[in-house]
ModelCIF file with pLDDT and N, C-alpha, C, O atoms, coordinates in Angstrom:
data_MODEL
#
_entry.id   MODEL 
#
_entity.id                         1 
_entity.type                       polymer 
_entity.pdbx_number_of_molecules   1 
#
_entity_poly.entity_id                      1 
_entity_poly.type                           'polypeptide(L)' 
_entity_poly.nstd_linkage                   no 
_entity_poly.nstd_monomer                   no 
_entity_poly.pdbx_seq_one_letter_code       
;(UNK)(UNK)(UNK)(UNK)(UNK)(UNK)(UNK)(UNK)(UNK)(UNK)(UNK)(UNK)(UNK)(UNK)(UNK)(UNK)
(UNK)(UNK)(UNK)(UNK)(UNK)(UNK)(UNK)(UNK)(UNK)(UNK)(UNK)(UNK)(UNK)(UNK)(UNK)(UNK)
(UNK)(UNK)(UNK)(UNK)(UNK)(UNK)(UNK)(UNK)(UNK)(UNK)
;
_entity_poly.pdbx_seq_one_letter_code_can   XXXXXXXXXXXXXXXXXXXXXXXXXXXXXXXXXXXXXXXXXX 
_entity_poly.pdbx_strand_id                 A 
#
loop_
_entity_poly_seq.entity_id 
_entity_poly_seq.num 
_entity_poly_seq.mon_id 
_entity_poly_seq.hetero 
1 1  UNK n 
1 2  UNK n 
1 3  UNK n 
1 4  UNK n 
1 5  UNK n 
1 6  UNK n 
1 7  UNK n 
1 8  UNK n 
1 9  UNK n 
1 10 UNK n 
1 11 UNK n 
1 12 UNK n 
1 13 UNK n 
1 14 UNK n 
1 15 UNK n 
1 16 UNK n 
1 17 UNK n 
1 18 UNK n 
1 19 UNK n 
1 20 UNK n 
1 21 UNK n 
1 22 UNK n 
1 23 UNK n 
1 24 UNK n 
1 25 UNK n 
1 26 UNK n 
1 27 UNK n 
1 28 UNK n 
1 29 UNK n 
1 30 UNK n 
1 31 UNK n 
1 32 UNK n 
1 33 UNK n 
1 34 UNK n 
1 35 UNK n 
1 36 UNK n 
1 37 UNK n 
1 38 UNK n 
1 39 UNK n 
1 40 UNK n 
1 41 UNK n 
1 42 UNK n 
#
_struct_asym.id          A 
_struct_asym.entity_id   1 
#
loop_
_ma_qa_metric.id 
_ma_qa_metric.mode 
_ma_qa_metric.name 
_ma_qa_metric.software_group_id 
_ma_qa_metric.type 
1 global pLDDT . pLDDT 
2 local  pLDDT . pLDDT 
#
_ma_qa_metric_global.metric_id      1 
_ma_qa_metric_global.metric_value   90.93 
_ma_qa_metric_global.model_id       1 
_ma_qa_metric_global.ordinal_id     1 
#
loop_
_ma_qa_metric_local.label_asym_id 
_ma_qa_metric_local.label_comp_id 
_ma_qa_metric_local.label_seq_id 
_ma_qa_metric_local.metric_id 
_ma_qa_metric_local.metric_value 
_ma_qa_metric_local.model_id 
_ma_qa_metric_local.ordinal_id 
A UNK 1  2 84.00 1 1  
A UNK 2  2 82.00 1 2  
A UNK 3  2 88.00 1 3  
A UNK 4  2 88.00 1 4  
A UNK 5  2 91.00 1 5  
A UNK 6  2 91.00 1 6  
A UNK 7  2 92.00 1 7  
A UNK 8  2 94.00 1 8  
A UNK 9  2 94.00 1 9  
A UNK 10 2 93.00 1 10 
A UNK 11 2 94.00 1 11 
A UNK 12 2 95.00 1 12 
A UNK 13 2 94.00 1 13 
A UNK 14 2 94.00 1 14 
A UNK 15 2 95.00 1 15 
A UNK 16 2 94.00 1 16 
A UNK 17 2 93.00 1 17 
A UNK 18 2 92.00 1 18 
A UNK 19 2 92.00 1 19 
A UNK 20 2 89.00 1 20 
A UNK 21 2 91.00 1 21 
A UNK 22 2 92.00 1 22 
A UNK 23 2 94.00 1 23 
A UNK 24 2 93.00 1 24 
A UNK 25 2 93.00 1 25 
A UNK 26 2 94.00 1 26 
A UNK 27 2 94.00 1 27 
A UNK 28 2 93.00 1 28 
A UNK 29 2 93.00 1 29 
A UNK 30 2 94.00 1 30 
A UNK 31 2 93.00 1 31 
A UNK 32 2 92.00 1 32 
A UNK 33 2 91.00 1 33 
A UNK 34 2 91.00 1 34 
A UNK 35 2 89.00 1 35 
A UNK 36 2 88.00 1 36 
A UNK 37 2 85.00 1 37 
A UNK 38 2 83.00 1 38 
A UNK 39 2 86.00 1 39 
A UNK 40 2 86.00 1 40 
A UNK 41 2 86.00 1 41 
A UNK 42 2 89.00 1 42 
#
loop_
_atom_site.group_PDB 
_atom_site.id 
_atom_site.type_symbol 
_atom_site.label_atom_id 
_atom_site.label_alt_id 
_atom_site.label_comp_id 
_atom_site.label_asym_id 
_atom_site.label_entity_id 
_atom_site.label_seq_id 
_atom_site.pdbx_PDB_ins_code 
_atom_site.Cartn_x 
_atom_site.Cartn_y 
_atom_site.Cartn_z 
_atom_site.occupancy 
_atom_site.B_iso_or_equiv 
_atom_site.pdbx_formal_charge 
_atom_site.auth_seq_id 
_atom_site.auth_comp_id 
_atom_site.auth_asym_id 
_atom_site.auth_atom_id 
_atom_site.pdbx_PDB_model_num 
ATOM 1   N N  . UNK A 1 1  ? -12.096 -5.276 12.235 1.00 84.00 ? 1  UNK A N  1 
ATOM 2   C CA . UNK A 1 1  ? -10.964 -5.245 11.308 1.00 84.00 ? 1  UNK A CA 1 
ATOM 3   C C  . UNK A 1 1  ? -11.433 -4.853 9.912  1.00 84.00 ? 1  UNK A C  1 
ATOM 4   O O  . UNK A 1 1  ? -12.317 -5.462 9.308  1.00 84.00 ? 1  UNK A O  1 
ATOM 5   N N  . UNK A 1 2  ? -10.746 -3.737 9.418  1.00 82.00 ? 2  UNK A N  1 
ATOM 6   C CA . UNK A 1 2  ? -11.287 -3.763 7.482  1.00 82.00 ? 2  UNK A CA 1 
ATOM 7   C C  . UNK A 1 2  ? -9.652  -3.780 6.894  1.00 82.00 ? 2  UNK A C  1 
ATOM 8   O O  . UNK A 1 2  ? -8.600  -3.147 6.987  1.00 82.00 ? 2  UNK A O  1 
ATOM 9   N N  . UNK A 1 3  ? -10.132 -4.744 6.359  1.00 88.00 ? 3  UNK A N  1 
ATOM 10  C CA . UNK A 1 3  ? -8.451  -5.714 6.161  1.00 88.00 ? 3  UNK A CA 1 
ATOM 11  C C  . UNK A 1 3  ? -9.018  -6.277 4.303  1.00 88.00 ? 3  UNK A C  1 
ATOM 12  O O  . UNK A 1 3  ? -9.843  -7.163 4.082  1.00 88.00 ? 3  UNK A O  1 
ATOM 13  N N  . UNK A 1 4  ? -8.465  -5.658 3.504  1.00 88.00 ? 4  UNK A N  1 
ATOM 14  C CA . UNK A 1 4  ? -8.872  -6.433 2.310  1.00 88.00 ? 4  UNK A CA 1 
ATOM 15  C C  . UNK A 1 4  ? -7.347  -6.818 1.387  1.00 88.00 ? 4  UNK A C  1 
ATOM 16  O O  . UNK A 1 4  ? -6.298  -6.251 1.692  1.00 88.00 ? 4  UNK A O  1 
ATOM 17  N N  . UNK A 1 5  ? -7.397  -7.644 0.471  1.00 91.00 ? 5  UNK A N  1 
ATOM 18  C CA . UNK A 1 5  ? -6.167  -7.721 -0.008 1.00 91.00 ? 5  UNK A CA 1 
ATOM 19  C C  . UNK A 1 5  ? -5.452  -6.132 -1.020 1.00 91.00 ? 5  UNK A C  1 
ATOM 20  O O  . UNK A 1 5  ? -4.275  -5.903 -1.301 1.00 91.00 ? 5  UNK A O  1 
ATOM 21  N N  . UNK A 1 6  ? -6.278  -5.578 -1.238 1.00 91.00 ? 6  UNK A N  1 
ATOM 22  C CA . UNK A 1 6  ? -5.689  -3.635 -1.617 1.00 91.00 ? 6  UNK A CA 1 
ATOM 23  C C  . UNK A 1 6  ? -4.519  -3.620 0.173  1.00 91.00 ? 6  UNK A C  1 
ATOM 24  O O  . UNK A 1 6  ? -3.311  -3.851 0.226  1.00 91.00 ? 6  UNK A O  1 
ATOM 25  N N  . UNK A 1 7  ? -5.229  -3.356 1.078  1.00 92.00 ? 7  UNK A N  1 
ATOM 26  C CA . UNK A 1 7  ? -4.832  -2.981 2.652  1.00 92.00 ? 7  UNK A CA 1 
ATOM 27  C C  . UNK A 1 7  ? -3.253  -4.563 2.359  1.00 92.00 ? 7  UNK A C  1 
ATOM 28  O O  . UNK A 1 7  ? -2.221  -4.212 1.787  1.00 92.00 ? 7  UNK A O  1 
ATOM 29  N N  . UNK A 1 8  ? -3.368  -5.738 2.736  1.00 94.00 ? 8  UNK A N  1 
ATOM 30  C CA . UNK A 1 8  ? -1.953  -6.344 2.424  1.00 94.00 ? 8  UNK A CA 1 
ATOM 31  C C  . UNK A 1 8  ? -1.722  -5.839 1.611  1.00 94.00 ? 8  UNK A C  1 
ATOM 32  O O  . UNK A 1 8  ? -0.585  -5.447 1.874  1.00 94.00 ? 8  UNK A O  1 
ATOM 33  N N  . UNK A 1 9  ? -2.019  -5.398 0.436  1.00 94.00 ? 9  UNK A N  1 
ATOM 34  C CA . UNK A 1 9  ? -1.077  -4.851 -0.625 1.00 94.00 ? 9  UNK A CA 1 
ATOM 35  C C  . UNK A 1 9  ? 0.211   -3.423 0.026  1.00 94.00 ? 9  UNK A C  1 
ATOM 36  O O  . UNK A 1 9  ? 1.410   -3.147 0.055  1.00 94.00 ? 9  UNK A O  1 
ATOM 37  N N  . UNK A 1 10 ? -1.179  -2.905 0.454  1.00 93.00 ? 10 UNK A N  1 
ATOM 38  C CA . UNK A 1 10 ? -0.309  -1.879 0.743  1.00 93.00 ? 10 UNK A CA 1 
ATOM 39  C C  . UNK A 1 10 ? 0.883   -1.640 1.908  1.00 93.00 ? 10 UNK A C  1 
ATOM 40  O O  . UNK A 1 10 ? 1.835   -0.862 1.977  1.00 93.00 ? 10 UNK A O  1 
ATOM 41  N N  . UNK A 1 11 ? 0.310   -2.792 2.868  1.00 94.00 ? 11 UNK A N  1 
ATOM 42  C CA . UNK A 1 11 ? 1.183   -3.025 3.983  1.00 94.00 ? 11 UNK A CA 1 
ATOM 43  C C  . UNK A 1 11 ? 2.747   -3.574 3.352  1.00 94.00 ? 11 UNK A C  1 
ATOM 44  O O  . UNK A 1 11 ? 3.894   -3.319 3.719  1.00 94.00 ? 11 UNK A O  1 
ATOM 45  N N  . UNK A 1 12 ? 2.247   -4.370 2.330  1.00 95.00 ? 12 UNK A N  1 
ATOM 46  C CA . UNK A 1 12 ? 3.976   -5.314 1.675  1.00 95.00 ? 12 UNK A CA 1 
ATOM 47  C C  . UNK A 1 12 ? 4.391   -4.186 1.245  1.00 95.00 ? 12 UNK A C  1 
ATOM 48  O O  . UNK A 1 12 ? 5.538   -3.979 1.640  1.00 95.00 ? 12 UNK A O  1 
ATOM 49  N N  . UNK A 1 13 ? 3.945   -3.298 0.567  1.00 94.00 ? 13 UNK A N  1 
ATOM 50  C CA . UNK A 1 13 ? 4.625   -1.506 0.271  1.00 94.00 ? 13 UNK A CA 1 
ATOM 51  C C  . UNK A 1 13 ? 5.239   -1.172 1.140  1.00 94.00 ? 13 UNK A C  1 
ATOM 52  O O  . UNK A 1 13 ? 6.432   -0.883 1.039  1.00 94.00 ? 13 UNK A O  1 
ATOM 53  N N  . UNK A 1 14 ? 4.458   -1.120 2.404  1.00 94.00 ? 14 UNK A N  1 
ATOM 54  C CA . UNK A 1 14 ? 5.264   0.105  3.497  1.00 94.00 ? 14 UNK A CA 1 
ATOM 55  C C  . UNK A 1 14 ? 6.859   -0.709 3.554  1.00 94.00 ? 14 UNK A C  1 
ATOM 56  O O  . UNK A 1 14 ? 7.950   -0.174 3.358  1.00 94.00 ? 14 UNK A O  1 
ATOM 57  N N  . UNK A 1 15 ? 6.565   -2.247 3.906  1.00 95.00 ? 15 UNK A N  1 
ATOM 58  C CA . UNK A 1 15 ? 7.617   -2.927 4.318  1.00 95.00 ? 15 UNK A CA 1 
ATOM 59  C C  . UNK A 1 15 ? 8.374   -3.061 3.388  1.00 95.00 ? 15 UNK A C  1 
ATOM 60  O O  . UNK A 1 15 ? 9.487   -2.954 3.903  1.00 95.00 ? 15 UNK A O  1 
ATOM 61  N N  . UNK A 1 16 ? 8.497   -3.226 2.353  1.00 94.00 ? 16 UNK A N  1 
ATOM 62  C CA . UNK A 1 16 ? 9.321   -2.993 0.761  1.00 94.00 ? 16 UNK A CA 1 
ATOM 63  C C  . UNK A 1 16 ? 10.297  -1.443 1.126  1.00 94.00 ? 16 UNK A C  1 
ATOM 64  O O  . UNK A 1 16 ? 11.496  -1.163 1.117  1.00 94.00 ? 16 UNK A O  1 
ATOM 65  N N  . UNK A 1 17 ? 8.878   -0.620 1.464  1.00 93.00 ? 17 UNK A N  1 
ATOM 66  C CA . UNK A 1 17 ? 10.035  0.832  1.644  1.00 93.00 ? 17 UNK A CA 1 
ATOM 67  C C  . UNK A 1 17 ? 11.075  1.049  3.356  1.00 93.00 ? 17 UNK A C  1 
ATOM 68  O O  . UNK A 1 17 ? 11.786  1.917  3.861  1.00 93.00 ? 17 UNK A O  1 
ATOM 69  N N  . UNK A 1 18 ? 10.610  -0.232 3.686  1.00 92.00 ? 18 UNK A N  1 
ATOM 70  C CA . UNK A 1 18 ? 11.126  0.334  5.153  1.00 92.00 ? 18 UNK A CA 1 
ATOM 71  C C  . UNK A 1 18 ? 12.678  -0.220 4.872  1.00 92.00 ? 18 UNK A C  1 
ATOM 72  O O  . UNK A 1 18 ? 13.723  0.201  5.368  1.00 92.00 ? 18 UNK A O  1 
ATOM 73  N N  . UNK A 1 19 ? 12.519  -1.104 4.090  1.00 92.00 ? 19 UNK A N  1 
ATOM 74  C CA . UNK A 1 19 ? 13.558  -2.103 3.756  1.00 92.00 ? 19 UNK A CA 1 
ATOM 75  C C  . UNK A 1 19 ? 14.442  -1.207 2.249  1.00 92.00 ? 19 UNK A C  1 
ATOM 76  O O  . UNK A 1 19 ? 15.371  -1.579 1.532  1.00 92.00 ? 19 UNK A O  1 
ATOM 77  N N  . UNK A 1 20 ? 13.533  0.190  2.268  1.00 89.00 ? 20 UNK A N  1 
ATOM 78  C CA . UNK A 1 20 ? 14.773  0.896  0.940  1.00 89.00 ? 20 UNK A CA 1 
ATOM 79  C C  . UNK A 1 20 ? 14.749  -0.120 -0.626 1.00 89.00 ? 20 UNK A C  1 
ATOM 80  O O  . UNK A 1 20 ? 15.578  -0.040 -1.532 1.00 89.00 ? 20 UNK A O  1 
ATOM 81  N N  . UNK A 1 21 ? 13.560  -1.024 -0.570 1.00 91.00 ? 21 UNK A N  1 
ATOM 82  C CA . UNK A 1 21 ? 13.191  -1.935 -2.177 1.00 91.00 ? 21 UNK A CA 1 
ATOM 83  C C  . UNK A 1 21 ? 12.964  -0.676 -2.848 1.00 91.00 ? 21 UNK A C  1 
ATOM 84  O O  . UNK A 1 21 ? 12.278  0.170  -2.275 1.00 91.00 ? 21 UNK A O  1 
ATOM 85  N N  . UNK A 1 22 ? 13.541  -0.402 -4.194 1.00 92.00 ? 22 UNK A N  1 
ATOM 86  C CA . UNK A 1 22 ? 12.650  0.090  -5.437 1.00 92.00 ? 22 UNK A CA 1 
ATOM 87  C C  . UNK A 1 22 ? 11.466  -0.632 -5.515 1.00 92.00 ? 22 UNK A C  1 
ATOM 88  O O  . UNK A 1 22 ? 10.576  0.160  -5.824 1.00 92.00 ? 22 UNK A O  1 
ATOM 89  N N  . UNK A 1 23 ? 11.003  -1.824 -5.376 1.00 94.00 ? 23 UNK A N  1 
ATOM 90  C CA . UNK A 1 23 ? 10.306  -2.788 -6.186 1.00 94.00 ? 23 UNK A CA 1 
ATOM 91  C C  . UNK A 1 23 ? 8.924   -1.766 -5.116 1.00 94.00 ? 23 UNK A C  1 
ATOM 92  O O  . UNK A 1 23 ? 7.767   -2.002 -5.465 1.00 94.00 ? 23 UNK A O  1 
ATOM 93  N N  . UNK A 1 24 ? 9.114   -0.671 -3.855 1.00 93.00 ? 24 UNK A N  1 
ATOM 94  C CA . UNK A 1 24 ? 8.006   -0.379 -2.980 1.00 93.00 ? 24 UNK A CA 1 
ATOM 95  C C  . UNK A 1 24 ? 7.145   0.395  -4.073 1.00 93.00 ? 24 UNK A C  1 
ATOM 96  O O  . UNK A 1 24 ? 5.919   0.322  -4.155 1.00 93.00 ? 24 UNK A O  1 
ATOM 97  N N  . UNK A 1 25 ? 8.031   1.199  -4.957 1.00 93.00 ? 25 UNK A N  1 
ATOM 98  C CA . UNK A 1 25 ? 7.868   2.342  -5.654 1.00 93.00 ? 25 UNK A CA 1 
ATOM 99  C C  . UNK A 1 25 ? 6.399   1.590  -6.823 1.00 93.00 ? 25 UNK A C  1 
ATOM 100 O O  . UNK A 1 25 ? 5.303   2.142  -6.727 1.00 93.00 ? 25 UNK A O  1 
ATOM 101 N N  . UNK A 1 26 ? 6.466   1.054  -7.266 1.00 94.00 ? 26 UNK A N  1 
ATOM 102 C CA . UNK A 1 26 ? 5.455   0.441  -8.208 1.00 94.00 ? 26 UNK A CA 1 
ATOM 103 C C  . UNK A 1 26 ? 4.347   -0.058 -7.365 1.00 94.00 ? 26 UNK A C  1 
ATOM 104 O O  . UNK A 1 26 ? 3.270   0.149  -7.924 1.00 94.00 ? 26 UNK A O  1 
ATOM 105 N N  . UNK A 1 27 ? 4.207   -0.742 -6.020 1.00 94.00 ? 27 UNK A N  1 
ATOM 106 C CA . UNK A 1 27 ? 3.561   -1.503 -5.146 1.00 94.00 ? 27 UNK A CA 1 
ATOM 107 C C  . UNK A 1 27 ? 2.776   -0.400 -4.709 1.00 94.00 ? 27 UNK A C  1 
ATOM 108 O O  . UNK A 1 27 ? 1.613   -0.470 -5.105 1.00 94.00 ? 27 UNK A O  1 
ATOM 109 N N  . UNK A 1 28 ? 3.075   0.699  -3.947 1.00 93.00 ? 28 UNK A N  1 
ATOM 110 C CA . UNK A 1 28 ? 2.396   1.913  -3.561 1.00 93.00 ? 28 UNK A CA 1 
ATOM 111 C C  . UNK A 1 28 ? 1.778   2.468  -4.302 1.00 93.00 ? 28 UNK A C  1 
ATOM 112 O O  . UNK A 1 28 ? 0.746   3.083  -4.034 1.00 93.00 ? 28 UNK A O  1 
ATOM 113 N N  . UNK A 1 29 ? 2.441   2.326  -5.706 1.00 93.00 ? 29 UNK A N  1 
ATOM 114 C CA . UNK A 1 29 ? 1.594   3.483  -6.912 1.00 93.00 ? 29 UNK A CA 1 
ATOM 115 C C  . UNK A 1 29 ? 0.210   2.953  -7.098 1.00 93.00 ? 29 UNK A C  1 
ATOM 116 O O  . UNK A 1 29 ? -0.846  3.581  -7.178 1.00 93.00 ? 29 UNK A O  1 
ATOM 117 N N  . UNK A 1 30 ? 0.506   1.237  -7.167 1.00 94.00 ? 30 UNK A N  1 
ATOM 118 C CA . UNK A 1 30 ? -0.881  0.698  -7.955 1.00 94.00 ? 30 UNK A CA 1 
ATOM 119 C C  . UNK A 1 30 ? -1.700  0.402  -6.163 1.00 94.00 ? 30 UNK A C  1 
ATOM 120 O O  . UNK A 1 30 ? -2.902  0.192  -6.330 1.00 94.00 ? 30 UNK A O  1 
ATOM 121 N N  . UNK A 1 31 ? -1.485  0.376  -5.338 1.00 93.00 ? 31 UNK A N  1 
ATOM 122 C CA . UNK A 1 31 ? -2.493  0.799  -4.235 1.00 93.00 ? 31 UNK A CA 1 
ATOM 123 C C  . UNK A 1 31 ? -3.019  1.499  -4.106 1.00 93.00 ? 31 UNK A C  1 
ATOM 124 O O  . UNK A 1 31 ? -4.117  1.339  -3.573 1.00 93.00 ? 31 UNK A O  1 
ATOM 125 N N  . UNK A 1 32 ? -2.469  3.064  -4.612 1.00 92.00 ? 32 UNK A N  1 
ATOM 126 C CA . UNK A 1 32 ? -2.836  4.531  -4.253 1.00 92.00 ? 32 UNK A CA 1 
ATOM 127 C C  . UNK A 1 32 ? -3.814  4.541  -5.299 1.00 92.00 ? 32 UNK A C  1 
ATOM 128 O O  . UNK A 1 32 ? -4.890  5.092  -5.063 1.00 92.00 ? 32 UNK A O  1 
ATOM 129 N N  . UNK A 1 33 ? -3.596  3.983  -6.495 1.00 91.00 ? 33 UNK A N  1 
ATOM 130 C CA . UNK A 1 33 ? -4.911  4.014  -7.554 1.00 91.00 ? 33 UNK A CA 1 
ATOM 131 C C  . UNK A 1 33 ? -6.123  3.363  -7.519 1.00 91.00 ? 33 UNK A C  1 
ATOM 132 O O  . UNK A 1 33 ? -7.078  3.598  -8.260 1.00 91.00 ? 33 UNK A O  1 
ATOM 133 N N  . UNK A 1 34 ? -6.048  2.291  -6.381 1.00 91.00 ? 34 UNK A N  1 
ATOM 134 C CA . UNK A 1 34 ? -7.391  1.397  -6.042 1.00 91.00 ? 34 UNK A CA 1 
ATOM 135 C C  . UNK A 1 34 ? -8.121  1.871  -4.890 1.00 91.00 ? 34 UNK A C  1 
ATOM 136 O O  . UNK A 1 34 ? -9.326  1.800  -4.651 1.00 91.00 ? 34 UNK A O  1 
ATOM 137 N N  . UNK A 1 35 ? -6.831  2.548  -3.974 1.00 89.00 ? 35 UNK A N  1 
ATOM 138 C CA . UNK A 1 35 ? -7.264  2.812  -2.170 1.00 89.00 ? 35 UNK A CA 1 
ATOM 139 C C  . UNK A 1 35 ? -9.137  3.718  -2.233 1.00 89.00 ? 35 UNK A C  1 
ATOM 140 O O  . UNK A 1 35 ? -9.694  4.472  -3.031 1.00 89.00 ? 35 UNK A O  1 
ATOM 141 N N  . UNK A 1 36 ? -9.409  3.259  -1.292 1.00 88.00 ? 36 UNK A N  1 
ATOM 142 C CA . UNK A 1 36 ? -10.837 3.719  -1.168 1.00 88.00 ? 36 UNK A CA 1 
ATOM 143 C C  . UNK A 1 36 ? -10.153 5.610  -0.446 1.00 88.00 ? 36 UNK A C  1 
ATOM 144 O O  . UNK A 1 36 ? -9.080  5.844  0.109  1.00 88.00 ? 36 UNK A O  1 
ATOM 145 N N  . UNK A 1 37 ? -11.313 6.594  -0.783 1.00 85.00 ? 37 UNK A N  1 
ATOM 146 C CA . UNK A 1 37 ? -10.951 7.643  -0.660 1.00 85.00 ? 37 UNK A CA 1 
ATOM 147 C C  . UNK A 1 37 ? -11.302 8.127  0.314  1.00 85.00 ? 37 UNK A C  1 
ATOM 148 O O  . UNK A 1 37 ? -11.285 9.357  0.329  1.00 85.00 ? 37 UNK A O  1 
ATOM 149 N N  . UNK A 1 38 ? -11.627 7.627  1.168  1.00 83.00 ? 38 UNK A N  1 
ATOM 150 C CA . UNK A 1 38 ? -12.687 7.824  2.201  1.00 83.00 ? 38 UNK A CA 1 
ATOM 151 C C  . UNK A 1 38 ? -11.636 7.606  3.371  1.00 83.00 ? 38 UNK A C  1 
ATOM 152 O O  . UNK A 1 38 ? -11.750 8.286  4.391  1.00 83.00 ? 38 UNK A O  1 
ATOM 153 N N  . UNK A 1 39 ? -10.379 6.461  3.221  1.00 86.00 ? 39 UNK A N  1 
ATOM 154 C CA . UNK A 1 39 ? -9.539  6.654  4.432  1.00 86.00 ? 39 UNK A CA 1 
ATOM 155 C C  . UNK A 1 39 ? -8.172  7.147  4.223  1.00 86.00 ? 39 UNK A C  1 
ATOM 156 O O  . UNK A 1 39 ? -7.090  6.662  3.892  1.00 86.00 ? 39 UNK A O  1 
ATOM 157 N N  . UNK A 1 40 ? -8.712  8.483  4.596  1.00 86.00 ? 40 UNK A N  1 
ATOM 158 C CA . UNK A 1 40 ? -7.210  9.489  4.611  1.00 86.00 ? 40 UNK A CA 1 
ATOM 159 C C  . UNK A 1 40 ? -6.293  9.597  5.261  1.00 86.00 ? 40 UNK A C  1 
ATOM 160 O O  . UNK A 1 40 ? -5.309  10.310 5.067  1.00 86.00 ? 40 UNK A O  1 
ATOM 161 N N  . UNK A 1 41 ? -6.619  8.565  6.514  1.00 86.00 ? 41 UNK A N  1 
ATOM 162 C CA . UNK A 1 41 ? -5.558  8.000  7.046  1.00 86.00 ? 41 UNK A CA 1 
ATOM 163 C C  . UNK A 1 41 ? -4.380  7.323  6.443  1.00 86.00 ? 41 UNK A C  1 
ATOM 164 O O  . UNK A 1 41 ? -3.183  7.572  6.294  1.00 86.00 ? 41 UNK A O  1 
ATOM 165 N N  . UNK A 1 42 ? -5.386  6.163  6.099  1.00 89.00 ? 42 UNK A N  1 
ATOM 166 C CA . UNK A 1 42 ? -4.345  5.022  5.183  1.00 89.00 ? 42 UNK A CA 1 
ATOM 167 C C  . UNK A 1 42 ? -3.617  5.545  4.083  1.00 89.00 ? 42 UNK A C  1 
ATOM 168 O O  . UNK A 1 42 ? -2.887  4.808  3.420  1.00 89.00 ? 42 UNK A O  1 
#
């Protein structure tokens, strides 16, 4: 498992947007600025 609290961060994002929250829009931004670059998956 590589599971760190950035990765929950970003998971409460997806689910914020699945659910149509504005509040996803700020949550994703400040993930995308920490996310390691290496998984271009995620």
């Amino acid at each position: 498992l590589v599971f760190d609290r950035t990765h929950l961060t970003r998971w409460r994002g997806s689910a914020l947007a699945r659910l149509g929250d504005v509040e996803a829009i700020d949550v994703l931004s400040d993930v995308l600025d920490r996310l390691d670059p290496t998984f271009a998956r995620a």
